[in-house]
C-alpha atoms as a PDB file:
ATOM      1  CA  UNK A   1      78.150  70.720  58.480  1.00  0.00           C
ATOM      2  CA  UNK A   2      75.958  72.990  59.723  1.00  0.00           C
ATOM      3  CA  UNK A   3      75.796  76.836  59.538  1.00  0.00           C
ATOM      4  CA  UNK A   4      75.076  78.931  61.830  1.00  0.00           C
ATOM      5  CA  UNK A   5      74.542  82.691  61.071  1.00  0.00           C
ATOM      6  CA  UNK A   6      74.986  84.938  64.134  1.00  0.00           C
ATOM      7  CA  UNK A   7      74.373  88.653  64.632  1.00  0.00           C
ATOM      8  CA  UNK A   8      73.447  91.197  67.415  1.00  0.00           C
ATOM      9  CA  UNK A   9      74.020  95.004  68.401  1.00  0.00           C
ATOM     10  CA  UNK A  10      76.260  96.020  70.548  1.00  0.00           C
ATOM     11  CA  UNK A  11      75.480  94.827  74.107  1.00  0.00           C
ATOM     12  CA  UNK A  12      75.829  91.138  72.687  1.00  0.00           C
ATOM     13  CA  UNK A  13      79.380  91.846  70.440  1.00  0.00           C
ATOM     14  CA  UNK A  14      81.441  90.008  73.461  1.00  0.00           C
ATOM     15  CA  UNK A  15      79.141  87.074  73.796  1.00  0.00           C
ATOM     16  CA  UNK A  16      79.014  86.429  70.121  1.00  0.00           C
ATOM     17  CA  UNK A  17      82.511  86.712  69.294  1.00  0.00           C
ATOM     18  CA  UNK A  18      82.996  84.046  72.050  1.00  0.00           C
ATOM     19  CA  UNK A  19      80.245  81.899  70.812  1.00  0.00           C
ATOM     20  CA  UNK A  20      81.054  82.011  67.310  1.00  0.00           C
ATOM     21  CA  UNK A  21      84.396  80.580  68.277  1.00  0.00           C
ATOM     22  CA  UNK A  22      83.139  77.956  70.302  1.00  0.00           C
ATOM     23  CA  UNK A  23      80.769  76.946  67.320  1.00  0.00           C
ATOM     24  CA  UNK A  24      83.672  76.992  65.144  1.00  0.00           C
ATOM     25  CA  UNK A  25      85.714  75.010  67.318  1.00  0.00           C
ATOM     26  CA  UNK A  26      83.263  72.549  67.375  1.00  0.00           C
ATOM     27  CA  UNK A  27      82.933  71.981  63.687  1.00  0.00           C
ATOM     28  CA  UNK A  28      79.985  74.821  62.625  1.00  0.00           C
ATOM     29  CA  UNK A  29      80.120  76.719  59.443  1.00  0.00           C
ATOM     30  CA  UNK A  30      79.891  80.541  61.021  1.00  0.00           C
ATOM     31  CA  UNK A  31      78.533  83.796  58.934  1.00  0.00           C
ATOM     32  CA  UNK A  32      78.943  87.483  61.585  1.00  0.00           C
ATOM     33  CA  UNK A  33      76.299  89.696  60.074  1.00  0.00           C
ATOM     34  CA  UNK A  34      77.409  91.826  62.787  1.00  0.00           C
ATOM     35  CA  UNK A  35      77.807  94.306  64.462  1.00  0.00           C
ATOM     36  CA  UNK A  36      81.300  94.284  64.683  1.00  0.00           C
ATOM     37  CA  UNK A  37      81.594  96.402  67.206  1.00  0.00           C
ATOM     38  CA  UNK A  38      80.637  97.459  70.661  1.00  0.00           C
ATOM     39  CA  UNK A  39      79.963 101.231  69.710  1.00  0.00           C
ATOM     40  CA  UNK A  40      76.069 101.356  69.582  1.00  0.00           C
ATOM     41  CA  UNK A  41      74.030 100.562  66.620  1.00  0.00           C
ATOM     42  CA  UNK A  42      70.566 100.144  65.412  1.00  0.00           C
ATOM     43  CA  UNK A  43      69.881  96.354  65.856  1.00  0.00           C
ATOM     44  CA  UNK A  44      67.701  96.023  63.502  1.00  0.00           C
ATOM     45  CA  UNK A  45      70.315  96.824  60.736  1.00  0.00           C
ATOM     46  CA  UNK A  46      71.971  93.511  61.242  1.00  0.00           C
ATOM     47  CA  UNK A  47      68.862  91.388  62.362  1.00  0.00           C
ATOM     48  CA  UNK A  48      66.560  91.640  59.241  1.00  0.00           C
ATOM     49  CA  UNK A  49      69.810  90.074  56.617  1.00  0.00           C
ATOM     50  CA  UNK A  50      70.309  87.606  59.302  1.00  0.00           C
ATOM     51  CA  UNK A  51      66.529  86.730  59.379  1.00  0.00           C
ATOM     52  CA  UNK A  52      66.212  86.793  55.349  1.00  0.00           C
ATOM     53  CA  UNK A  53      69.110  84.993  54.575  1.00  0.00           C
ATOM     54  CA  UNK A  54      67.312  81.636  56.967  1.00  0.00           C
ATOM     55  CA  UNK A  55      64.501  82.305  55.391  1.00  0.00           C
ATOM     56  CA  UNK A  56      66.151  81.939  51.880  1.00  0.00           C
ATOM     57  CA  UNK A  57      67.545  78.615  53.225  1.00  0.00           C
ATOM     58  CA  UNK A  58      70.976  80.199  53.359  1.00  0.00           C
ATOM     59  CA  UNK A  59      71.831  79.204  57.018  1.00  0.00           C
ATOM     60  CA  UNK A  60      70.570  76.107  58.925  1.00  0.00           C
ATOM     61  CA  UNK A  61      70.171  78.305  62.406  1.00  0.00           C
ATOM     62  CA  UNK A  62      70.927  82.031  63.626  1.00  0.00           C
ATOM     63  CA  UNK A  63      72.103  83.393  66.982  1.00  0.00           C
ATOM     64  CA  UNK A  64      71.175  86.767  67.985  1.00  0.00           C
ATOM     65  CA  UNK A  65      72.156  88.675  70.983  1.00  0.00           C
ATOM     66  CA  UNK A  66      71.301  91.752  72.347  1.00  0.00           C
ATOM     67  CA  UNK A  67      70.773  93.323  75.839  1.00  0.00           C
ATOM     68  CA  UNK A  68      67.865  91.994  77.275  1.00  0.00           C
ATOM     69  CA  UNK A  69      67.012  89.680  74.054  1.00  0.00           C
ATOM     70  CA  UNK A  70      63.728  91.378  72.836  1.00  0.00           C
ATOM     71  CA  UNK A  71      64.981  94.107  70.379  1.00  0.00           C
ATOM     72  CA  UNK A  72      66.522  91.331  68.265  1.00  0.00           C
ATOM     73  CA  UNK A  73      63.849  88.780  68.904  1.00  0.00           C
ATOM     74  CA  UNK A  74      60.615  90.723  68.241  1.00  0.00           C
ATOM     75  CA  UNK A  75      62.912  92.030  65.048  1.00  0.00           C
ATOM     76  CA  UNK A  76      63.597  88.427  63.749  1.00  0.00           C
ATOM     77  CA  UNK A  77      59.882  87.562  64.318  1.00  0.00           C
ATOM     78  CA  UNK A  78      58.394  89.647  61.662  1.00  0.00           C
ATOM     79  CA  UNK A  79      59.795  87.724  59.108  1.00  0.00           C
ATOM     80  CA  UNK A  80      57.294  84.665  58.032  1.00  0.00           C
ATOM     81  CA  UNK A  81      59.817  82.175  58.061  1.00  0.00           C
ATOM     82  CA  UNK A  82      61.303  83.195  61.362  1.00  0.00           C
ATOM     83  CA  UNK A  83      60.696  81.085  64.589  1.00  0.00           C
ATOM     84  CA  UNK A  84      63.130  83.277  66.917  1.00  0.00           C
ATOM     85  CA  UNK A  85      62.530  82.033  71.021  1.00  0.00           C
ATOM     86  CA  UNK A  86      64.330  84.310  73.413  1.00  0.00           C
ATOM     87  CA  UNK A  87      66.184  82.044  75.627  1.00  0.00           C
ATOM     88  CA  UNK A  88      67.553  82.253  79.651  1.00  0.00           C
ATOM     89  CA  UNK A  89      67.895  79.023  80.134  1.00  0.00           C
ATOM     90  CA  UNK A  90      69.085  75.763  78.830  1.00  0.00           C
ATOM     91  CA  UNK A  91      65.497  73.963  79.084  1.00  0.00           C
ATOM     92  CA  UNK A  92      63.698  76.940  77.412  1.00  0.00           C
ATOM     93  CA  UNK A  93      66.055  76.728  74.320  1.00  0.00           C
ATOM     94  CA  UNK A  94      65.858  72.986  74.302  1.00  0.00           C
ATOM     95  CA  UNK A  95      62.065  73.128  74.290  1.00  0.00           C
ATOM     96  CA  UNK A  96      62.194  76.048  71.667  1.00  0.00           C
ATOM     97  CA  UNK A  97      63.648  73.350  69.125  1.00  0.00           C
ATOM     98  CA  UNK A  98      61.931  70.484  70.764  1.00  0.00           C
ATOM     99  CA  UNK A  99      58.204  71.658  70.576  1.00  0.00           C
ATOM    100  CA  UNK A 100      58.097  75.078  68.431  1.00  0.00           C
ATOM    101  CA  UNK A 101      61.305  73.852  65.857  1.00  0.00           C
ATOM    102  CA  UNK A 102      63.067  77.545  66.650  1.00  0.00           C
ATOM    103  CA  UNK A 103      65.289  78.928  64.073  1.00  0.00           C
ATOM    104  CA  UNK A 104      66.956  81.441  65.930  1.00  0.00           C
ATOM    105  CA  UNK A 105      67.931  81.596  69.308  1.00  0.00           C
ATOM    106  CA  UNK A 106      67.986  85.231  70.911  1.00  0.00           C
ATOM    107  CA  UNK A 107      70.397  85.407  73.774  1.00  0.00           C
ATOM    108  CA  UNK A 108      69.760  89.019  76.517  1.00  0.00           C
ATOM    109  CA  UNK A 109      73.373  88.932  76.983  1.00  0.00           C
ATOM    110  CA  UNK A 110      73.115  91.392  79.943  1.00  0.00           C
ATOM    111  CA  UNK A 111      70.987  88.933  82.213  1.00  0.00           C
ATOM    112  CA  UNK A 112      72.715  85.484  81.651  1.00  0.00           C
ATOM    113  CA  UNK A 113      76.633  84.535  82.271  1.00  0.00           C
ATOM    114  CA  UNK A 114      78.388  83.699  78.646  1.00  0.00           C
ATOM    115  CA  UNK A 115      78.920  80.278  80.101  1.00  0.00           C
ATOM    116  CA  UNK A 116      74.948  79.780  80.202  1.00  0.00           C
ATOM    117  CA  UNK A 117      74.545  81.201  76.413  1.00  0.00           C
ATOM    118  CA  UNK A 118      77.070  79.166  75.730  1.00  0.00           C
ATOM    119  CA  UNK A 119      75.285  76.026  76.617  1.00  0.00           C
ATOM    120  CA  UNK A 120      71.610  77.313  75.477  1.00  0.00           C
ATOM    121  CA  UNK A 121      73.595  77.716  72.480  1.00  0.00           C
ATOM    122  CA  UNK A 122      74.820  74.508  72.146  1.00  0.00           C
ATOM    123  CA  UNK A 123      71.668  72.882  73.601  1.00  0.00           C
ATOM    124  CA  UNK A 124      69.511  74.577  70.627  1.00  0.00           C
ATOM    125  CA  UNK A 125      71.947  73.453  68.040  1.00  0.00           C
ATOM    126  CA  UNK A 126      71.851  69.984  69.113  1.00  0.00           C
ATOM    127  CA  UNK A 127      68.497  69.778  69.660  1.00  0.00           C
ATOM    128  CA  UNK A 128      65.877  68.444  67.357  1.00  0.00           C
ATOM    129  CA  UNK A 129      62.400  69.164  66.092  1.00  0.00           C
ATOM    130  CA  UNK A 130      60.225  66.756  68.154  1.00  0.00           C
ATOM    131  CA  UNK A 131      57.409  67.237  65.530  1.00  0.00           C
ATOM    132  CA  UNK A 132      54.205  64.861  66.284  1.00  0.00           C
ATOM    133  CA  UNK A 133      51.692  66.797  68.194  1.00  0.00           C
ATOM    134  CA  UNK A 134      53.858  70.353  67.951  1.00  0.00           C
ATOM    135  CA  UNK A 135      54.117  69.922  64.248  1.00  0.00           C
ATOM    136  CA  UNK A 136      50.186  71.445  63.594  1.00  0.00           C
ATOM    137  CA  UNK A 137      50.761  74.191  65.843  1.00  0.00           C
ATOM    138  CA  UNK A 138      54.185  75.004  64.328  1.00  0.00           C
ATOM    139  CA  UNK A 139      52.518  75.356  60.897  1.00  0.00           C
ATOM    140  CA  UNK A 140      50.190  77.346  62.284  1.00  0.00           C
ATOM    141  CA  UNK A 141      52.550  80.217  63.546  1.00  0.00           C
ATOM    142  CA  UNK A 142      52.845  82.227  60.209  1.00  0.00           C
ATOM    143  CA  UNK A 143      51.012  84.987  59.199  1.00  0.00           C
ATOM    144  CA  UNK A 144      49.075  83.826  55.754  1.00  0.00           C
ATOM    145  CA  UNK A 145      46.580  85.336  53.591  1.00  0.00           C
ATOM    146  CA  UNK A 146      43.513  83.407  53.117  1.00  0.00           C
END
């Protein structure tokens, strides 16, 4: 079983509470790092444990969702271990696990229908890692000292 951490701010509480359902219902182990509400909040409050705990190996995946999907992604990203793709449509989160192996998948729940993040959602969780060819340029993504 898989699990999934998801997390957001407030303009993505509806969406997630709907997708973490629908993950559960479909057999996902589910952690809310929140918010928990739909009163406004500082995004990155929720992001960077959400972030840490996949890079500890914690979680398998994360879904994020914010407004337009940058606050949370560009949060995620600064975390070495983090491969977060913001996502609008079903292809680009399949070939966010297909070609860059995303770990997070950053929904901008104000510009997409919850049906659509529903399937990007799905899509990215059933996707896999095509490696090959995308597997150098992967590894080269993080920040290292030389």
């Amino acid at each position: 079983m898989k699990k999934i951490a998801l997390g957001g701010d407030h303009a993505g509480f509806a969406y997630k509470n709907i997708i973490a359902q629908m993950l559960q219902d479909q057999g996902f182990e589910c952690y809310d790092f929140g918010s928990y509400s739909d009163e406004t909040v500082d995004y990155p409050d929720y992001v960077h444990p959400l972030a840490q705990a996949i890079e500890n190996q914690e979680f398998d995946y994360g879904v994020l969702i914010c407004g337009s999907g940058n606050g949370v992604t560009m949060t995620a990203n600064k975390h070495q271990g983090i491969r977060a793709a913001l996502c609008w449509r079903t292809e680009i989160a399949q070939l966010a696990r297909q070609h860059n192996d995303a770990n997070i998948i950053c929904i901008p729940a104000r510009f997409v229908s919850i049906e659509d993040a529903k399937n990007m959602v799905s899509t990215f969780l059933h996707t896999a890692f095509e490696g090959g060819r995308h597997e150098k340029r992967v590894k080269k993504i993080a920040c290292t000292l030389l």
